[in-house]
C-alpha atoms as a PDB file:
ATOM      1  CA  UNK A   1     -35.991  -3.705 -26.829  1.00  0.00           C
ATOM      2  CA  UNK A   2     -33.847  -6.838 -27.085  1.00  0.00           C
ATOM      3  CA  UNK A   3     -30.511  -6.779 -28.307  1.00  0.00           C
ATOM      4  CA  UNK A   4     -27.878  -9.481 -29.816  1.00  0.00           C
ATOM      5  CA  UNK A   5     -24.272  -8.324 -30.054  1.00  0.00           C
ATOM      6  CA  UNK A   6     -21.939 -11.190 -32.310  1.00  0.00           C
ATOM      7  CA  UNK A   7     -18.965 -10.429 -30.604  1.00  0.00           C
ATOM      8  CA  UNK A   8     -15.236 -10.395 -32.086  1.00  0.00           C
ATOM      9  CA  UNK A   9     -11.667 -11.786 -30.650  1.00  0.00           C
ATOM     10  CA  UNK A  10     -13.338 -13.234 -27.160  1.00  0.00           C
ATOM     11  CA  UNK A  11     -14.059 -16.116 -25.433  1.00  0.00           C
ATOM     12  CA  UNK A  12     -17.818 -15.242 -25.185  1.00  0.00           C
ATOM     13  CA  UNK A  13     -19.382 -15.791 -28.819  1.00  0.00           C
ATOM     14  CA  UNK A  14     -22.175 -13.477 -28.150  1.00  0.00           C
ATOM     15  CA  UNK A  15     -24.272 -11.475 -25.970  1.00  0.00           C
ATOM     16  CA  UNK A  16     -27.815 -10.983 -25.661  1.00  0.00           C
ATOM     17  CA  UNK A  17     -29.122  -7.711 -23.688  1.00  0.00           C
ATOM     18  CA  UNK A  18     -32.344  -5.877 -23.202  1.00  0.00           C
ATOM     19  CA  UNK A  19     -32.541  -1.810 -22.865  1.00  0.00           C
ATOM     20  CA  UNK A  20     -35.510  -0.506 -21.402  1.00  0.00           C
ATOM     21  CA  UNK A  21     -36.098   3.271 -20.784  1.00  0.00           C
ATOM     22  CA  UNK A  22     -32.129   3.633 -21.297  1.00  0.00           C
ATOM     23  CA  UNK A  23     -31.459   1.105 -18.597  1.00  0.00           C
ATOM     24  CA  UNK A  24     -29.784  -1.952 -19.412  1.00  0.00           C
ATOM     25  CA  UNK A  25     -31.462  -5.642 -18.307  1.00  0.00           C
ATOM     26  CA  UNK A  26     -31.080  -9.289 -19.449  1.00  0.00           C
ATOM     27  CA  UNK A  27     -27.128  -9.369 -19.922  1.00  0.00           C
ATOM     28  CA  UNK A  28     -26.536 -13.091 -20.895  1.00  0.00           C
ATOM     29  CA  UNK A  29     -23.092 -14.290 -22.424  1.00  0.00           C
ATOM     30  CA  UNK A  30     -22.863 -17.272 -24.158  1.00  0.00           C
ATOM     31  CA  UNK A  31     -19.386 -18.579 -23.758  1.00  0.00           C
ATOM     32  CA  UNK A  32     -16.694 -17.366 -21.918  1.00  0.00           C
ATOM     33  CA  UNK A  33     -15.300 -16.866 -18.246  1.00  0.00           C
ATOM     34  CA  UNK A  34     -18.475 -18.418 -16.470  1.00  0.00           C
ATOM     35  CA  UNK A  35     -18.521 -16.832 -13.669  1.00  0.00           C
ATOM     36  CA  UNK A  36     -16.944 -13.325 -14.864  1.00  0.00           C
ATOM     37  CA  UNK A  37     -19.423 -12.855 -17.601  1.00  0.00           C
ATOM     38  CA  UNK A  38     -22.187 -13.763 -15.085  1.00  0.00           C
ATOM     39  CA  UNK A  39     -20.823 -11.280 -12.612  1.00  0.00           C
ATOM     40  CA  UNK A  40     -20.873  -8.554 -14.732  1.00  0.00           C
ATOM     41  CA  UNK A  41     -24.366  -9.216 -16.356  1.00  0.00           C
ATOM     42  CA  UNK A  42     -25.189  -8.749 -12.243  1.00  0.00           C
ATOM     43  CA  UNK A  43     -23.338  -5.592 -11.758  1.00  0.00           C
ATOM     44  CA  UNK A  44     -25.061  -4.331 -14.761  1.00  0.00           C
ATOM     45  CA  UNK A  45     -28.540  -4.952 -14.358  1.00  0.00           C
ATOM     46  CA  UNK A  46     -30.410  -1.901 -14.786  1.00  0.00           C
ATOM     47  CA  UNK A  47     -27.756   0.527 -15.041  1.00  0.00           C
ATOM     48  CA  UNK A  48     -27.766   3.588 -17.626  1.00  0.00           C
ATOM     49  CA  UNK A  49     -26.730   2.081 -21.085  1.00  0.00           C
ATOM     50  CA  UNK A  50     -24.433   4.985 -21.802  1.00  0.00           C
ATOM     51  CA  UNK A  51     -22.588   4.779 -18.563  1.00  0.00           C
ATOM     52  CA  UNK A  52     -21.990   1.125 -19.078  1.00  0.00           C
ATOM     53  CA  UNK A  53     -20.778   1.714 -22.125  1.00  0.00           C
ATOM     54  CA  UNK A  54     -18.725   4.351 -20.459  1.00  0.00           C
ATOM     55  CA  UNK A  55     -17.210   2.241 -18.274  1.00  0.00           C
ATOM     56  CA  UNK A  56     -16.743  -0.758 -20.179  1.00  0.00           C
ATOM     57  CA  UNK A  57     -15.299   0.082 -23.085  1.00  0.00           C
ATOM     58  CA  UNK A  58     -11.933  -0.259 -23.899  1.00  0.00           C
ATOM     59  CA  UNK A  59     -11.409  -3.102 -21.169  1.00  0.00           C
ATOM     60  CA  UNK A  60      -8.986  -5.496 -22.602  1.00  0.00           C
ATOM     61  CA  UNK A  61      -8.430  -9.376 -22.030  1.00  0.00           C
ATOM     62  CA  UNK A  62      -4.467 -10.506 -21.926  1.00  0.00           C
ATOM     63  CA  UNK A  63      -3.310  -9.543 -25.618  1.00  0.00           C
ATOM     64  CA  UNK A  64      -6.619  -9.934 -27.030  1.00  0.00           C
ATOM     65  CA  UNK A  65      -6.941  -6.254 -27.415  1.00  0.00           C
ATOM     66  CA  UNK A  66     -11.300  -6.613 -26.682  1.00  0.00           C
ATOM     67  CA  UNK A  67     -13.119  -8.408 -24.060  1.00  0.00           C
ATOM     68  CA  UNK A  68     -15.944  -9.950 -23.291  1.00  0.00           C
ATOM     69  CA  UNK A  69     -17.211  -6.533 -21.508  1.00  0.00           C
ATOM     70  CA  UNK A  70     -15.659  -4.175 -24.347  1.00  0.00           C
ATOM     71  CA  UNK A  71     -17.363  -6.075 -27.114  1.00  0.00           C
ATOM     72  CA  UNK A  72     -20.955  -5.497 -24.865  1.00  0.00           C
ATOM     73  CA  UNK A  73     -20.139  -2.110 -24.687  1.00  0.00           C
ATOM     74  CA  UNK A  74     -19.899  -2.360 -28.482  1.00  0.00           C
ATOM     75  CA  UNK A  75     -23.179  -3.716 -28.950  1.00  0.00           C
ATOM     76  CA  UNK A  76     -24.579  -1.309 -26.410  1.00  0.00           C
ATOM     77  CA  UNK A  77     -23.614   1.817 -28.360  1.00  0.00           C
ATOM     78  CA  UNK A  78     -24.574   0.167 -30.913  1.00  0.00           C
ATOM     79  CA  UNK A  79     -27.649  -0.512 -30.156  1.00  0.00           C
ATOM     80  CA  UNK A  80     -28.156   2.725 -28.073  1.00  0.00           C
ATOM     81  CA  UNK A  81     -27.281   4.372 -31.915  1.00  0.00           C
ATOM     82  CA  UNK A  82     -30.188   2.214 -33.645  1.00  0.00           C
ATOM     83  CA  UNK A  83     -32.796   3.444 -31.350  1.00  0.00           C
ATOM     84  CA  UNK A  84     -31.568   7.309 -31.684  1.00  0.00           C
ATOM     85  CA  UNK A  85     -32.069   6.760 -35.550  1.00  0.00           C
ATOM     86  CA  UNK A  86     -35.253   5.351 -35.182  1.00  0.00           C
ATOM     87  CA  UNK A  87     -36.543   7.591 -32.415  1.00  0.00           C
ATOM     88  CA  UNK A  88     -35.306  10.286 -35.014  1.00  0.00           C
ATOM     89  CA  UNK A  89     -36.864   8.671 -37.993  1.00  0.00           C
ATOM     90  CA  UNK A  90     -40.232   8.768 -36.226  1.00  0.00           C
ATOM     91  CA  UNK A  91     -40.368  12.341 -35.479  1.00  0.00           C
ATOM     92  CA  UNK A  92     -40.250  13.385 -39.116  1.00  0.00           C
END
């Protein structure tokens, strides 16, 4: 399922992300560090959504107190949380 994540106090305005199977796939930034955000859309292609989150969140930028990585990691649990309450919502 695709995924957009409006993201808060970085660079990066948003992020668009697919999970498939609980792997992630499609990372895509728009805005930000160029080449960081396209780095990490690399490193993360099909990994396990929860570890990504895992290791992701938290990671701060200067005195920002997010980053472009944290806020994914946002949307990711996020999104990993929508498809546990729908998964749910279909098996009553």
């Amino acid at each position: 399922m695709n995924y957009t994540h409006r993201n808060r106090g970085t660079c990066s305005s948003q992020v668009d992300f697919s999970i498939e199977d609980g792997k992630l796939h499609n990372v895509r930034f728009h805005g930000g560090c160029d080449g960081n955000t396209k780095a990490v859309a690399k490193l993360l292609e099909g990994m396990d959504a929860e570890r990504a989150v895992e290791i992701l969140k938290g990671n701060q930028c200067g005195f920002r107190g997010t980053s472009c990585a944290d806020q994914l990691a946002i949307g990711v649990e996020n999104a990993l949380k929508q498809e546990k309450e729908q998964a749910q919502g279909l098996q009553k």
